[in-house]
C-alpha atoms as a PDB file:
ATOM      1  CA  UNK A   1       1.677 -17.953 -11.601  1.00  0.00           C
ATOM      2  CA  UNK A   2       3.004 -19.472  -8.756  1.00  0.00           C
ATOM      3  CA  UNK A   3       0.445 -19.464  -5.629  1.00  0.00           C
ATOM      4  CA  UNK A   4       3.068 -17.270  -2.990  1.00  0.00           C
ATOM      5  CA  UNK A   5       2.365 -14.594  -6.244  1.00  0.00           C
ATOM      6  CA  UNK A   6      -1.497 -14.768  -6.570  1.00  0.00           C
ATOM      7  CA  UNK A   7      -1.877 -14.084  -2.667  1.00  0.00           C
ATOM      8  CA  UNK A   8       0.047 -11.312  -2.859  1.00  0.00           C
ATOM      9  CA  UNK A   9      -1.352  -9.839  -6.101  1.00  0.00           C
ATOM     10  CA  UNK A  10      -4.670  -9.904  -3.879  1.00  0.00           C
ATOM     11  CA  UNK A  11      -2.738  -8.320  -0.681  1.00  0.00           C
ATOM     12  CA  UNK A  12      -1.249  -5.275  -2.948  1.00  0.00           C
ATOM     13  CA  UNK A  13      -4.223  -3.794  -4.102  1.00  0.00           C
ATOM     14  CA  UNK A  14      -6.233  -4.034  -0.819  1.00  0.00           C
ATOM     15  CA  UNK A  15      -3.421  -1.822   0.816  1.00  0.00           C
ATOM     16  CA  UNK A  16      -2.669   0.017  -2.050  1.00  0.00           C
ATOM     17  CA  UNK A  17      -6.837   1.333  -1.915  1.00  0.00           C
ATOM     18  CA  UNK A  18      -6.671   1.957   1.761  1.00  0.00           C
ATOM     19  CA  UNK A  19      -3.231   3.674   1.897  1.00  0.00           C
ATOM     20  CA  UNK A  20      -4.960   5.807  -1.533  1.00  0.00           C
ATOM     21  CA  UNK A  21      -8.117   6.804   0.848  1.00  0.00           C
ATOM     22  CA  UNK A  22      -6.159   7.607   3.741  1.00  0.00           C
ATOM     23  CA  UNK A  23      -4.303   9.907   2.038  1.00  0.00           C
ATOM     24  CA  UNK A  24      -7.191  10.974  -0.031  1.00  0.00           C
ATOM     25  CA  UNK A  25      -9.062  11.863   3.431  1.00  0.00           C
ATOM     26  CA  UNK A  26      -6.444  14.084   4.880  1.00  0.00           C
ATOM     27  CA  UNK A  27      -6.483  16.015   1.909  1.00  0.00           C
ATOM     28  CA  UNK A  28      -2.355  15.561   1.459  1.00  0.00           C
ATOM     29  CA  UNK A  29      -0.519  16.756  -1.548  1.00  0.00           C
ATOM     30  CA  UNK A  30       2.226  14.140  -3.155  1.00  0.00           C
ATOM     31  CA  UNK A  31       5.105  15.861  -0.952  1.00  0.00           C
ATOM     32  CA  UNK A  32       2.857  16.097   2.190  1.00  0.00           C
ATOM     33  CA  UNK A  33       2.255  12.175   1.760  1.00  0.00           C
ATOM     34  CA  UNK A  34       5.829  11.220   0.982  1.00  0.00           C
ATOM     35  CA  UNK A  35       6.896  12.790   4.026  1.00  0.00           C
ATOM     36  CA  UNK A  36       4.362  11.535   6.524  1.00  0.00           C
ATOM     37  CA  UNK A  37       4.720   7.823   5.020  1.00  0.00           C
ATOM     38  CA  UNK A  38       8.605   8.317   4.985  1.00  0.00           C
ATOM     39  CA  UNK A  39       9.118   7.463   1.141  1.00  0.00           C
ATOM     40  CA  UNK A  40       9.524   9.612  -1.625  1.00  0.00           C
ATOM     41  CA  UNK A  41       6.982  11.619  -3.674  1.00  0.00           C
ATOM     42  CA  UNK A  42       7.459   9.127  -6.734  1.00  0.00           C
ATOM     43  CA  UNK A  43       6.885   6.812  -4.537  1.00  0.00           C
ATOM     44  CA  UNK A  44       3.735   7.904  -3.720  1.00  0.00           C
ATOM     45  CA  UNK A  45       2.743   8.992  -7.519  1.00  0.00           C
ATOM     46  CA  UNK A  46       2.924   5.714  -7.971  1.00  0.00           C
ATOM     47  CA  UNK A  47       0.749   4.408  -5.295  1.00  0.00           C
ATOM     48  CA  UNK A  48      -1.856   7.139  -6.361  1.00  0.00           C
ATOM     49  CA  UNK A  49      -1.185   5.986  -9.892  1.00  0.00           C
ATOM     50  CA  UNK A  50      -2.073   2.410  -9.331  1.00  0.00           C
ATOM     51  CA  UNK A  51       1.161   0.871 -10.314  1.00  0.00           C
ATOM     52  CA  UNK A  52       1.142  -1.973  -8.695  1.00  0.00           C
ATOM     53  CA  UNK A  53       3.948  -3.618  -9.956  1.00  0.00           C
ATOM     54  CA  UNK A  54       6.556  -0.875  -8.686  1.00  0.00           C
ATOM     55  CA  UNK A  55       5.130  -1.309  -5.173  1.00  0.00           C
ATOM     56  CA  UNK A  56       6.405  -4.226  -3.054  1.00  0.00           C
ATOM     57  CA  UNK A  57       4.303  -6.018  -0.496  1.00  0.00           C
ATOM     58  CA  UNK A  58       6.849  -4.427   2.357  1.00  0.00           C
ATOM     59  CA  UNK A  59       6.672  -1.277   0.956  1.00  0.00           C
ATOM     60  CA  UNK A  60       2.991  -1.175   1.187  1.00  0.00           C
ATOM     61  CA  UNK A  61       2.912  -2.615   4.892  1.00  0.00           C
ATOM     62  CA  UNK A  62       5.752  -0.154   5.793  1.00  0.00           C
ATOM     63  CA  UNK A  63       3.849   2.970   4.584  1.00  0.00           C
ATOM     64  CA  UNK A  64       0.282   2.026   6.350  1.00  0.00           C
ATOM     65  CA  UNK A  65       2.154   1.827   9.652  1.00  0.00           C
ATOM     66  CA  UNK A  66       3.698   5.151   9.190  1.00  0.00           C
ATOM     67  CA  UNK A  67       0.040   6.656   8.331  1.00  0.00           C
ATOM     68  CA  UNK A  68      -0.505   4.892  11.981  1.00  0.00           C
ATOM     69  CA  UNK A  69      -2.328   1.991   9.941  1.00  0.00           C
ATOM     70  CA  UNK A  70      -2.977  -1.390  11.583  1.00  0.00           C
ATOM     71  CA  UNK A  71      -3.240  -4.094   8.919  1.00  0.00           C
ATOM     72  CA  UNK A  72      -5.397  -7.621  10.222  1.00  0.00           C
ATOM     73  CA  UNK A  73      -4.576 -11.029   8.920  1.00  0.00           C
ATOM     74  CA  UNK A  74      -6.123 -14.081   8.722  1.00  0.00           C
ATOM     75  CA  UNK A  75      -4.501 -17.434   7.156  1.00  0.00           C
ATOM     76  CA  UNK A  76      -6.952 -19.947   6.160  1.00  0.00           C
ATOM     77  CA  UNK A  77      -6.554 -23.259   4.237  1.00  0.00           C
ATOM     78  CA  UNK A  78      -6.980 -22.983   0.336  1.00  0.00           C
ATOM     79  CA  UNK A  79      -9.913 -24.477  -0.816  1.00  0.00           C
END
């Protein structure tokens, strides 16, 4: 695995979780979701579903700023 692919195999998951409680907290069915994060409802059976590998980095970044998300950063040296 090259190291570009690790960091973002530990970037998905974090959003994925938050985008999952954020919808989770607002109570929204599938279609309520897909409409409010401007993708489609498969789109967001598969976020729900955990499947990761269907659900780009700028997919994930575009939907939490639709749900009015703000996502934090911080590069650091490996170690």
């Amino acid at each position: 695995m090259r190291p570009g692919e690790a960091e973002n195999m530990k970037l998905r998951p974090a959003l994925m979780r938050d985008l999952q409680k954020h919808i989770e907290a607002r109570r929204w069915k599938q279609a309520q979701a897909a409409e409010a994060l401007h993708v489609t409802q498969p789109r967001i059976s598969d976020l729900l579903r955990g499947k990761i590998s269907l659900l780009s980095l700028e997919t994930l970044v575009n939907m939490a700023a639709a749900a009015g998300l703000h996502i934090d950063t911080r590069v650091m040296e490996a170690a």
